[in-house]
Protein backbone atom coordinates (compact mmCIF):
# COMPACT_ATOMS: atom_id res chain seq x y z
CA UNK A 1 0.00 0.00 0.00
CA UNK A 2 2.56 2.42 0.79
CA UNK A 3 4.84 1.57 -2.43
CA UNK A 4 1.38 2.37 -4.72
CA UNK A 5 0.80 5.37 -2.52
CA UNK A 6 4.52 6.73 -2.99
CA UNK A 7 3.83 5.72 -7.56
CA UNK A 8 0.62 7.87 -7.30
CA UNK A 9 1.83 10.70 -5.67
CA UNK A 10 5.40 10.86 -7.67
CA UNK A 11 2.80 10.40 -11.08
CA UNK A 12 0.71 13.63 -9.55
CA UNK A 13 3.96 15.44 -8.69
CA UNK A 14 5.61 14.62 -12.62
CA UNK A 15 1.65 16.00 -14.29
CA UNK A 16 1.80 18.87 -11.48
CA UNK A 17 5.63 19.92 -12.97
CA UNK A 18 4.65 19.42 -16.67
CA UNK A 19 1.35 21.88 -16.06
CA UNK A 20 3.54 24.57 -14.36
CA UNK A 21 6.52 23.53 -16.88
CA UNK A 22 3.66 23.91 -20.08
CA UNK A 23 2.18 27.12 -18.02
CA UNK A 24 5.61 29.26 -17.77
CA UNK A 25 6.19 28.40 -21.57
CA UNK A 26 2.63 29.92 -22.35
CA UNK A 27 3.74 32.99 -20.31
CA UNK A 28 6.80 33.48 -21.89
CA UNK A 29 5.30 32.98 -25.11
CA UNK A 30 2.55 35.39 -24.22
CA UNK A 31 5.12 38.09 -23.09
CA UNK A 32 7.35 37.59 -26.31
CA UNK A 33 4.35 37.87 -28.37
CA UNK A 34 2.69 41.23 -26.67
CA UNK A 35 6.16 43.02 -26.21
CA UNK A 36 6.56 41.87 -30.54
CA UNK A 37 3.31 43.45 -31.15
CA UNK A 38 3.85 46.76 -29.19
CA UNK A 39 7.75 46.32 -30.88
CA UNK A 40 5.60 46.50 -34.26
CA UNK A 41 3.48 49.08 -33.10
CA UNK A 42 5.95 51.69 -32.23
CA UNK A 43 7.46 51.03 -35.27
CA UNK A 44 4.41 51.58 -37.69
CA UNK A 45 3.80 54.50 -35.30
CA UNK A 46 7.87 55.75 -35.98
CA UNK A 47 6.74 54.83 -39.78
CA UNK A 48 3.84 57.01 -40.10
CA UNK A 49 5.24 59.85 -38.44
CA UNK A 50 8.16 59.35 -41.24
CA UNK A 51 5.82 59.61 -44.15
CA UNK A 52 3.93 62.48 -42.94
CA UNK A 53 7.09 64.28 -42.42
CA UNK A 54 8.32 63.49 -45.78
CA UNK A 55 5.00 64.78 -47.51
CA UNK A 56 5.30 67.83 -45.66
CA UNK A 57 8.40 68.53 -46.62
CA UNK A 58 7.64 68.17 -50.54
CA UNK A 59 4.51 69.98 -49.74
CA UNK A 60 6.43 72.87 -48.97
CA UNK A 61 8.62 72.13 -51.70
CA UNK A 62 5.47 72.65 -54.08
CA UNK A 63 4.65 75.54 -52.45
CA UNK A 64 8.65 77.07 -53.11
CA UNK A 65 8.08 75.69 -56.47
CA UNK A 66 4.52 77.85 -57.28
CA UNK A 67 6.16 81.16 -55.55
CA UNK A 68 8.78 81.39 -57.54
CA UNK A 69 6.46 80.70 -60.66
CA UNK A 70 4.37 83.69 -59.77
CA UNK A 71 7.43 85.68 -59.35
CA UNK A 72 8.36 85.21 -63.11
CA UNK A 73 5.35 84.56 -64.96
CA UNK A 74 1.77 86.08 -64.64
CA UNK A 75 0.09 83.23 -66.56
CA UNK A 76 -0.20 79.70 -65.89
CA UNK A 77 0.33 76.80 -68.68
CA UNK A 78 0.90 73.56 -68.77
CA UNK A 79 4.49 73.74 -70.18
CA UNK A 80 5.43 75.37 -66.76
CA UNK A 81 7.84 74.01 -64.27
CA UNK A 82 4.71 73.25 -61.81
CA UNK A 83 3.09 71.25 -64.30
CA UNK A 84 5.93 68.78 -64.21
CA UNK A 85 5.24 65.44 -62.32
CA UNK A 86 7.72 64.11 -59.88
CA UNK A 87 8.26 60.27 -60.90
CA UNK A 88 8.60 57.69 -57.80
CA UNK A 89 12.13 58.84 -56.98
CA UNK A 90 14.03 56.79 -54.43
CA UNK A 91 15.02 59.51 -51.55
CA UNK A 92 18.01 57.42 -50.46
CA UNK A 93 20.39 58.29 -52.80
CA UNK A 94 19.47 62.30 -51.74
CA UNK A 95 20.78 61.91 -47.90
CA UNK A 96 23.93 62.13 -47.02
CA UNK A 97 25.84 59.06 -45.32
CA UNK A 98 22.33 57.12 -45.43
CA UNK A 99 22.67 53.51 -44.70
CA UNK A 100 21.71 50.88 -47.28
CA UNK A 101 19.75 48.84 -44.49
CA UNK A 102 17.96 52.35 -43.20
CA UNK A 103 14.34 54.14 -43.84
CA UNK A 104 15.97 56.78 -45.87
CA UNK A 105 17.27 54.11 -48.99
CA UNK A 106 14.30 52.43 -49.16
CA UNK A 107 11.83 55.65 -49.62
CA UNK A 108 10.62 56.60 -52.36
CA UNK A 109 8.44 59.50 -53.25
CA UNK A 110 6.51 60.17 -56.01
CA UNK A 111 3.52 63.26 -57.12
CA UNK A 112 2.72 66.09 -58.79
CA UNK A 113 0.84 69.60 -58.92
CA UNK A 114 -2.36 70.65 -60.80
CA UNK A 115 -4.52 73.08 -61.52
CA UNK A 116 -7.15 72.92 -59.36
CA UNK A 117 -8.89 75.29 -61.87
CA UNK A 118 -8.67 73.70 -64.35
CA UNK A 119 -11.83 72.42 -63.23
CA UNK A 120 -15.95 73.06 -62.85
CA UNK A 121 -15.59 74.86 -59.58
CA UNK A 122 -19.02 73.71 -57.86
CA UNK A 123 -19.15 76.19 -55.19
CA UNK A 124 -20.01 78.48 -58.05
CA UNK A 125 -23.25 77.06 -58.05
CA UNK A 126 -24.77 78.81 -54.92
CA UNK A 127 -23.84 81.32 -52.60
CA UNK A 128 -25.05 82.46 -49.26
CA UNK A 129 -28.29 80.58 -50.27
CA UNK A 130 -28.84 81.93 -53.64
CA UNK A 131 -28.56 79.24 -56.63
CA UNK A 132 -26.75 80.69 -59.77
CA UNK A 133 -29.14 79.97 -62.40
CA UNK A 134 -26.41 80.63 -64.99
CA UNK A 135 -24.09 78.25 -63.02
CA UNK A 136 -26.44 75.91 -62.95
CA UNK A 137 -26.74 75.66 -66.71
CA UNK A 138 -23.22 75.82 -67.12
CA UNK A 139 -22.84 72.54 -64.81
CA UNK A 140 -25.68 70.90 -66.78
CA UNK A 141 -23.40 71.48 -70.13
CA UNK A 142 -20.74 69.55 -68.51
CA UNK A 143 -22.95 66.93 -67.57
CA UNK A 144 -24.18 66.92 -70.85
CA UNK A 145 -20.82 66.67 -72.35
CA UNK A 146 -19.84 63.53 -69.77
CA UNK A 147 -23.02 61.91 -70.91
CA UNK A 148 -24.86 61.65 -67.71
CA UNK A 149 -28.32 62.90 -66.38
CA UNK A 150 -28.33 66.98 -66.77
CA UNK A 151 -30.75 67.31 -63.64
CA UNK A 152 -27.72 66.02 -61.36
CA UNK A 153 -27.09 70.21 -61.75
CA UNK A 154 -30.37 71.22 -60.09
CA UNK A 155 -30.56 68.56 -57.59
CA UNK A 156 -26.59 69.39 -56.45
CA UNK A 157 -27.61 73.38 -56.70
CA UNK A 158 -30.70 72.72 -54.76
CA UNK A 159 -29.04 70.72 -51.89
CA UNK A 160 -26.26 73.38 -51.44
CA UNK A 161 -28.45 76.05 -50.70
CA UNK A 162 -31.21 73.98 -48.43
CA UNK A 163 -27.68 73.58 -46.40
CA UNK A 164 -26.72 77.02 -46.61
CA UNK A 165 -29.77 78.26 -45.66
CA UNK A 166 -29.94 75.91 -42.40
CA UNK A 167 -30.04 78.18 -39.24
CA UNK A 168 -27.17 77.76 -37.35
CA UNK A 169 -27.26 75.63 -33.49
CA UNK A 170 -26.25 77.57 -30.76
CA UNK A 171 -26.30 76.89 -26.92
CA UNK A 172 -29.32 79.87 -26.44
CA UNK A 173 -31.12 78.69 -29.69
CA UNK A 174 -30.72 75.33 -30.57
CA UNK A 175 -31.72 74.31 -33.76
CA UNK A 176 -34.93 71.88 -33.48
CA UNK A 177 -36.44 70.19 -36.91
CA UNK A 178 -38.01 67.30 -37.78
CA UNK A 179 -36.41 65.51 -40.59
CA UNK A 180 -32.35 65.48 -41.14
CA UNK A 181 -30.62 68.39 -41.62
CA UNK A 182 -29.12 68.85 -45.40
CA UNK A 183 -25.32 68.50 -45.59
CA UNK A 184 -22.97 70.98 -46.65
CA UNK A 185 -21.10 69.96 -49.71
CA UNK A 186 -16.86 70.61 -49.24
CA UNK A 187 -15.54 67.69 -51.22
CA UNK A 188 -16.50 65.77 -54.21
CA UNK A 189 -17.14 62.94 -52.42
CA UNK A 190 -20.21 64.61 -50.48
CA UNK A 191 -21.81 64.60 -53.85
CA UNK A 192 -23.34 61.41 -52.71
CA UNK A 193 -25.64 63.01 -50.37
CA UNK A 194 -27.26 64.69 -53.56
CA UNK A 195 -30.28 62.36 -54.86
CA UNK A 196 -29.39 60.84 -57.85
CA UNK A 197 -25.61 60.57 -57.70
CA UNK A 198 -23.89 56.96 -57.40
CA UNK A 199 -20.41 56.18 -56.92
CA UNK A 200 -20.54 55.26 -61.16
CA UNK A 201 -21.88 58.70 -61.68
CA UNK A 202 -19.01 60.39 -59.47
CA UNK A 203 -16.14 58.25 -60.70
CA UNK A 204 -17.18 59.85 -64.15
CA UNK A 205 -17.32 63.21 -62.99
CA UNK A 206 -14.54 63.29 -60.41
CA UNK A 207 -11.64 65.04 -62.36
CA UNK A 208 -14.23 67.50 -64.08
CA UNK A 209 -15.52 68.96 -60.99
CA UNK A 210 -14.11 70.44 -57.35
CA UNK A 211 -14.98 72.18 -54.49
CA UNK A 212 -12.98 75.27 -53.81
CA UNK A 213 -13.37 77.84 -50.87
CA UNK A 214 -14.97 80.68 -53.09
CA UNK A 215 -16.32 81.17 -56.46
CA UNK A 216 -13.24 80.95 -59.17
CA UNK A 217 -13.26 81.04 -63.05
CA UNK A 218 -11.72 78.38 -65.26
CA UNK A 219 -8.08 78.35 -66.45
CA UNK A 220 -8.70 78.15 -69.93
CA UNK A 221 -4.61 77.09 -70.51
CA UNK A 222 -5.35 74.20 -68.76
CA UNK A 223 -8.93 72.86 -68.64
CA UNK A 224 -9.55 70.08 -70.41
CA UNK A 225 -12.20 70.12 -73.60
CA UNK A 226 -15.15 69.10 -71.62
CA UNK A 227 -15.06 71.44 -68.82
CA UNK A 228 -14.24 74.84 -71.72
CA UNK A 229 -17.60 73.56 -73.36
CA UNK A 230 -19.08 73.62 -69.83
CA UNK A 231 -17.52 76.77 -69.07
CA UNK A 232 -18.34 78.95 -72.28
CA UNK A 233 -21.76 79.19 -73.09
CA UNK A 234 -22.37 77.99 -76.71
CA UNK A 235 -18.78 76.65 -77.57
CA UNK A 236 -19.58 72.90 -78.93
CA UNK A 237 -17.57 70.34 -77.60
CA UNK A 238 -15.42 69.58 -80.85
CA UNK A 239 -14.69 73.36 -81.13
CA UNK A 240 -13.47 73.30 -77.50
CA UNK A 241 -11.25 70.21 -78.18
CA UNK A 242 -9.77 72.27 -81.14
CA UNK A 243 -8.74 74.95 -78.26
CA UNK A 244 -7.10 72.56 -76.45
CA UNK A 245 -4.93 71.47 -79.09
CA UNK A 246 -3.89 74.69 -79.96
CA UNK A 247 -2.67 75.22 -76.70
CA UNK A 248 0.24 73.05 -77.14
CA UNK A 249 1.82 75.16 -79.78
CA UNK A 250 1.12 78.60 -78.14
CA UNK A 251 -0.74 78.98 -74.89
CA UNK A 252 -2.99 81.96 -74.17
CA UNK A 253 -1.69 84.82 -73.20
CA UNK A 254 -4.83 86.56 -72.15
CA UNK A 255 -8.36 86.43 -72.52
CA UNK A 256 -8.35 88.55 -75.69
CA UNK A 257 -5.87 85.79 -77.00
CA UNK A 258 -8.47 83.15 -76.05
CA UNK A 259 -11.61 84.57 -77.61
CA UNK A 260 -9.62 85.46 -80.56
CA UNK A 261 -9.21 81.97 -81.55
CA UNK A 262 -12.74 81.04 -80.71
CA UNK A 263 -14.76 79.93 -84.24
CA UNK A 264 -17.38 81.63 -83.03
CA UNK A 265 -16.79 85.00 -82.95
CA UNK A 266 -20.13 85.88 -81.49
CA UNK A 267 -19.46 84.29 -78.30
CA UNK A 268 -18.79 86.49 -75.31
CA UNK A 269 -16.25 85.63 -72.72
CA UNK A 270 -16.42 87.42 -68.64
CA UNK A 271 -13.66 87.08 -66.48
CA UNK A 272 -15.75 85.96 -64.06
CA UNK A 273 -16.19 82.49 -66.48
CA UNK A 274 -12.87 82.21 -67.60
CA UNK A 275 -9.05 83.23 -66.61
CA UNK A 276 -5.29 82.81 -67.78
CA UNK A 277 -3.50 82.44 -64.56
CA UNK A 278 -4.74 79.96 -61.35
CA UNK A 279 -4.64 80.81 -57.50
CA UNK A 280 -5.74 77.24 -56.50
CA UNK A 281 -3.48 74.38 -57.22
CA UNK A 282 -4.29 70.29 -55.73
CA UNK A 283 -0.67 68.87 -54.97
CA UNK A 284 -1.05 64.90 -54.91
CA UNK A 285 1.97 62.69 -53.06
CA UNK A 286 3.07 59.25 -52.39
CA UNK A 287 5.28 57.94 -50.34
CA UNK A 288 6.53 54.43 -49.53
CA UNK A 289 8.38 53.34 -47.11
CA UNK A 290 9.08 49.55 -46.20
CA UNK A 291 6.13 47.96 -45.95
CA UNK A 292 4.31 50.94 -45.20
CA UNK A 293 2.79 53.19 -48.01
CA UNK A 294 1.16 57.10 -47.57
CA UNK A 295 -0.81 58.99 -50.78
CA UNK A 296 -2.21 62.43 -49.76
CA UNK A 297 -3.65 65.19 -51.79
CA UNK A 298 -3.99 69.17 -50.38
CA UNK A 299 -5.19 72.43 -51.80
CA UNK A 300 -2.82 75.30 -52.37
CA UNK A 301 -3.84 78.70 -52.55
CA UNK A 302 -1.68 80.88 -54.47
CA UNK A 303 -2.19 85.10 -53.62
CA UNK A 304 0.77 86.78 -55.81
CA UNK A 305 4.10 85.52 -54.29
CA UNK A 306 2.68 84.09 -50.94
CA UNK A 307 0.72 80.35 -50.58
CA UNK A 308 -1.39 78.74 -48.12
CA UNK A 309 -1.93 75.35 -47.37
CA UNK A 310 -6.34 75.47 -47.28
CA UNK A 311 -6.63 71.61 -46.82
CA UNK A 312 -4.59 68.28 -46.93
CA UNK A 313 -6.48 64.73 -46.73
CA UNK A 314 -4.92 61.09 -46.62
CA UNK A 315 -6.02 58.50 -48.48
């Protein structure tokens, strides 16, 4: 009896040892795998922080780049230093003493700056609750001209100014209604809080259109066919695709220069519809880095020789 008693216990003590044996190994495993996944945290966080830096310093570089074009030229084309895109350039070879194994060699950065009016500005469309009928006709052209439904132009107009006609909330006079308040439009994306617009619809229209902070004409040396017709009341589509053409063997000085070479020499051009130089420029960047990978896009806006960042957004 004792002898079996003395086996069972030294079998209880050999399962006891291999639980706490089994139990420190899940521990350690536990700790190795939490202090590799706060490792990998910090240094996604390290990363990100990287990349952001990096796009802000070639955002300022694109800001250098469109002061010293308005110092020396007081018309914006296509042919202009700006205008040039930045191929994915590996930033390594750019820092001094980098290391092969480091961040710095394997970056690379790539982008570009355009015209921001070379687009349909849509805030044109309404202001301070007042739909642009004009506008409005104008936007329905470009529809027209992307072949899609032309009363996207009243339904977008009509939503702007329900929203900027909402009273505003305060803390003595809170706003109280019913149904859902309408949504102000800032971005092209918010286009699909108009009735009527689908993601199909705004992949179509996306590099026709923007949303910029005030009312701006079009750059006629750099919009494309589709958004002149738009733009110029009674210039047909293959007339305005002539235009662009031309452009590439002389740009347009001014708008004189513009209407001279219009077909139609009855048509009438403001310069409230129509400019040669741009004060609103989208600057688009990429970086990678590792495994990680940043695109952004921001809006510059360009007053004589002095810039100012209005918005950036990742993506």
């Amino acid at each position: 009896m004792h002898a079996a008693s003395l086996h069972r216990q030294r079998g209880v003590a050999v399962i006891i040892a291999l639980l706490l044996t089994t139990l420190a190994i899940t521990i350690v495993a536990s700790l190795f795998w939490q202090q590799q996944v706060q490792v990998r945290s910090i240094e996604n966080q390290r990363l990100q922080l990287q990349k952001q830096w990096i796009l802000r310093g070639a955002l300022d570089w694109a800001s250098l780049i469109l002061r010293e074009d308005a110092k020396y030229s007081n018309v914006d084309t296509l042919d202009e230093p700006w205008a040039v895109p930045l191929a994915e350039t590996r930033l390594g070879q750019y820092v001094e003493n980098a290391s092969p194994d480091g961040d710095a060699a394997d970056a690379t950065l790539s982008g570009g700056i355009s015209d921001a009016q070379a687009r349909y500005n849509l805030t044109n469309l309404c202001a301070n609750g007042t739909v642009n009928p004009a506008e409005v006709a104008a936007f329905e052209r470009l529809l027209s001209n992307a072949h899609l439904d032309t009363a996207l132009a009243q339904a977008t107009a009509d939503v702007m100014a329900a929203a900027q006609k909402k009273p505003a909330a305060t803390t003595e006079n809170p706003v109280s209604q019913s149904g859902p308040l309408p949504m102000n439009l800032v971005q092209v994306d918010d286009l699909l809080a108009v009735p009527g617009f689908t993601p199909q619809i705004l992949a179509r229209l996306k590099n026709f259109v923007i949303f910029l902070p005030r009312a701006t004409p079009v750059n006629v040396n750099t919009a494309p066919a589709e958004v002149l017709a738009a733009r110029i009341d009674g210039l047909a589509l293959a007339d305005a695709t002539t235009l662009a053409a031309s452009r590439d063997a002389a740009s347009f000085r001014h708008i004189a220069d513009f209407t001279e070479r219009l077909a139609d020499k009855s048509l009438s051009v403001s310069n409230l519809e129509a400019s040669v130089t741009t004060n609103y420029f989208l600057v688009n960047g990429k970086v990678r880095m590792s495994r990680a990978e940043l695109e952004v896009q921001a809006l510059i806006e360009r007053n004589g020789a002095n810039t100012k960042l209005v918005w950036i957004r990742e993506y």
